[in-house]
Protein backbone atom coordinates (compact mmCIF):
# COMPACT_ATOMS: atom_id res chain seq x y z
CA UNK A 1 -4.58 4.09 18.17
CA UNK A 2 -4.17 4.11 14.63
CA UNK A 3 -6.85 2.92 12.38
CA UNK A 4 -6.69 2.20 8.81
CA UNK A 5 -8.27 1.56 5.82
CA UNK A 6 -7.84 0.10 2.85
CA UNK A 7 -10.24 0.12 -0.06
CA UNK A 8 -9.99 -0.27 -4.13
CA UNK A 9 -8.95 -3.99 -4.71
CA UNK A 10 -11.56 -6.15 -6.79
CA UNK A 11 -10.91 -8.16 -10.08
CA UNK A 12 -8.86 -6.70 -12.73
CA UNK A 13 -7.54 -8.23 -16.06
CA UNK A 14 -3.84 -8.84 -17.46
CA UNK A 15 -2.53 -4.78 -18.44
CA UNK A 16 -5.42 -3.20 -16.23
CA UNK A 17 -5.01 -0.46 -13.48
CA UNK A 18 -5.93 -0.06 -10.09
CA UNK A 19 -5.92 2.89 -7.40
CA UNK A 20 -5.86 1.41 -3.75
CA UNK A 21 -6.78 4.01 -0.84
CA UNK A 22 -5.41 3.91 3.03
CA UNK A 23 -7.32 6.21 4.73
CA UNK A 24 -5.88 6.79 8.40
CA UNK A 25 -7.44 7.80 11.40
CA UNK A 26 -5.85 8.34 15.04
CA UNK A 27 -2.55 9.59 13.25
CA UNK A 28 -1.39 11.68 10.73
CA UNK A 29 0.18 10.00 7.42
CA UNK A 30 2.43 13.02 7.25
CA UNK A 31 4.61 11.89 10.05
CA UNK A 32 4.67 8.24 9.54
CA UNK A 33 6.55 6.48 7.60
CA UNK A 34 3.48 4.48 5.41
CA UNK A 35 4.00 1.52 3.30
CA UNK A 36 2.09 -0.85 1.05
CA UNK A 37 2.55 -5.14 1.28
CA UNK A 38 1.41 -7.78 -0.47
CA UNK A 39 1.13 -11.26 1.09
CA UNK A 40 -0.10 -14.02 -1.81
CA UNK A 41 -1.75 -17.15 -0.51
CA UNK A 42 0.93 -19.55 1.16
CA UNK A 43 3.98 -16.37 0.83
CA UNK A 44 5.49 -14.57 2.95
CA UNK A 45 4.74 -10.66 3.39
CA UNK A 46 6.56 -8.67 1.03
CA UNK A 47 6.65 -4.47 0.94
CA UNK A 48 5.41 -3.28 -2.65
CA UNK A 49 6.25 0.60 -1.75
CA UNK A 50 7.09 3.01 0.89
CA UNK A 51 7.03 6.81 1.34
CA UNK A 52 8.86 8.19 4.15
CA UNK A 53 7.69 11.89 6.20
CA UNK A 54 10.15 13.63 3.94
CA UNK A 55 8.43 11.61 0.61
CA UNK A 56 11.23 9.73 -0.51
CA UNK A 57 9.77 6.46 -2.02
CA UNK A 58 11.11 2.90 -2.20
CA UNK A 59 9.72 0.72 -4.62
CA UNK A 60 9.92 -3.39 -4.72
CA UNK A 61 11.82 -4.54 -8.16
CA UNK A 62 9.10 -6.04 -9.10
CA UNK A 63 6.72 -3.26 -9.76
CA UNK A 64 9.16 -0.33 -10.20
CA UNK A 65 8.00 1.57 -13.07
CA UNK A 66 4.32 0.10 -12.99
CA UNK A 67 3.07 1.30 -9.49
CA UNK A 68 3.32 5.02 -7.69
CA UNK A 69 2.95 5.40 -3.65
CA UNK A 70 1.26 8.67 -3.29
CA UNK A 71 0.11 10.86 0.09
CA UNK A 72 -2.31 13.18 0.81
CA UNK A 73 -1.73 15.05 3.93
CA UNK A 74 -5.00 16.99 3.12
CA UNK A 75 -6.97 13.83 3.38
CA UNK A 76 -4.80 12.04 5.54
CA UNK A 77 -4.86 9.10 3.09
CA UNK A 78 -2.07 7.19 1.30
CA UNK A 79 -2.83 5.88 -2.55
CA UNK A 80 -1.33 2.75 -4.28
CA UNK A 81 -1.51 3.64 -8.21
CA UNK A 82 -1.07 0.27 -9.76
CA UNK A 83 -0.31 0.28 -13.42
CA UNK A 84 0.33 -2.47 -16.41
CA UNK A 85 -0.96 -5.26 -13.38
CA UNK A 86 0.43 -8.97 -14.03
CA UNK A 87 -1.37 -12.46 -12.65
CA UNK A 88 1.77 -12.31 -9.72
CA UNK A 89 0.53 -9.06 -8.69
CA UNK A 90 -2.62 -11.07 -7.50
CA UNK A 91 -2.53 -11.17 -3.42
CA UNK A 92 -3.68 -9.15 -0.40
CA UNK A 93 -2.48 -5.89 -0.33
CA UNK A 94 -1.92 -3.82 3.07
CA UNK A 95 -1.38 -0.70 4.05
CA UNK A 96 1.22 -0.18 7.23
CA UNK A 97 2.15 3.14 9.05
CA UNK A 98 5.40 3.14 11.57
CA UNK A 99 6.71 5.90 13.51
CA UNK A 100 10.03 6.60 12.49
CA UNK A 101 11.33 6.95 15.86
CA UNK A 102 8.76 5.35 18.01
CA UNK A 103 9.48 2.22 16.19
CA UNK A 104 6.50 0.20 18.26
CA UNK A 105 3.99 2.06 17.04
CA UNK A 106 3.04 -0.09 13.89
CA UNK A 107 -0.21 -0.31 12.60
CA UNK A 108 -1.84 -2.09 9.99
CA UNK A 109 -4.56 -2.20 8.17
CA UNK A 110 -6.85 -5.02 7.51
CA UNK A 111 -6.12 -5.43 3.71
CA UNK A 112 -7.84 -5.52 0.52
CA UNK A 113 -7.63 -8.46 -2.22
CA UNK A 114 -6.33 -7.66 -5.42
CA UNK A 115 -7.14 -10.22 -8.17
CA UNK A 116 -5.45 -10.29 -11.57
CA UNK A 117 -6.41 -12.53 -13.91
CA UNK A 118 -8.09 -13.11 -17.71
């Protein structure tokens, strides 16, 4: 029921920045709980950020300090402001939406690759 969209990966160098977009359709991002992951070639799935209805955010060690989770109920989109980007930041990023108390209705995106390297 829920369709969405991620755009704004591509090739980026060492210390570069990148804003990734979920655009949603089907459901508002305002009452789901949305998250960004990152899956590297031959890893496992690993959430890079989180913003719940209430927008309290959760951040992965790893990038805490470097990347913001942002929402626009407006535009029914999520952003994924990715800042001071490292060669392990290089994977495919997705963008996920759950209900917070329908818990089966998950949805996720298709994802977007997000290179970093010199």
């Amino acid at each position: 029921q829920v369709q969405l969209v991620e755009s704004g990966g591509g090739l980026v160098q060492p210390g570069g920045s990148l804003r990734l977009s979920c655009a949603a359709s089907g459901g508002s991002v305002s009452i789901y709980a949305m998250g960004w992951y990152r899956q590297p070639p031959g890893e496992q799935r690993e959430l890079v950020a989180a913003i719940t209805r209430g927008g309290n955010t959760n951040y992965a060690d790893s990038v805490k300090g470097r990347f913001t989770i942002s929402r626009d109920n407006a535009a029914n989109t999520v952003y994924l402001q990715m800042n001071s980007l490292r060669p392990e930041d290089t994977a495919v990023y997705y963008c996920n939406a759950n209900h917070p108390v329908f818990k089966s209705r998950d949805y996720w995106g298709q994802g977007t690759q997000v290179t970093v390297s010199s």
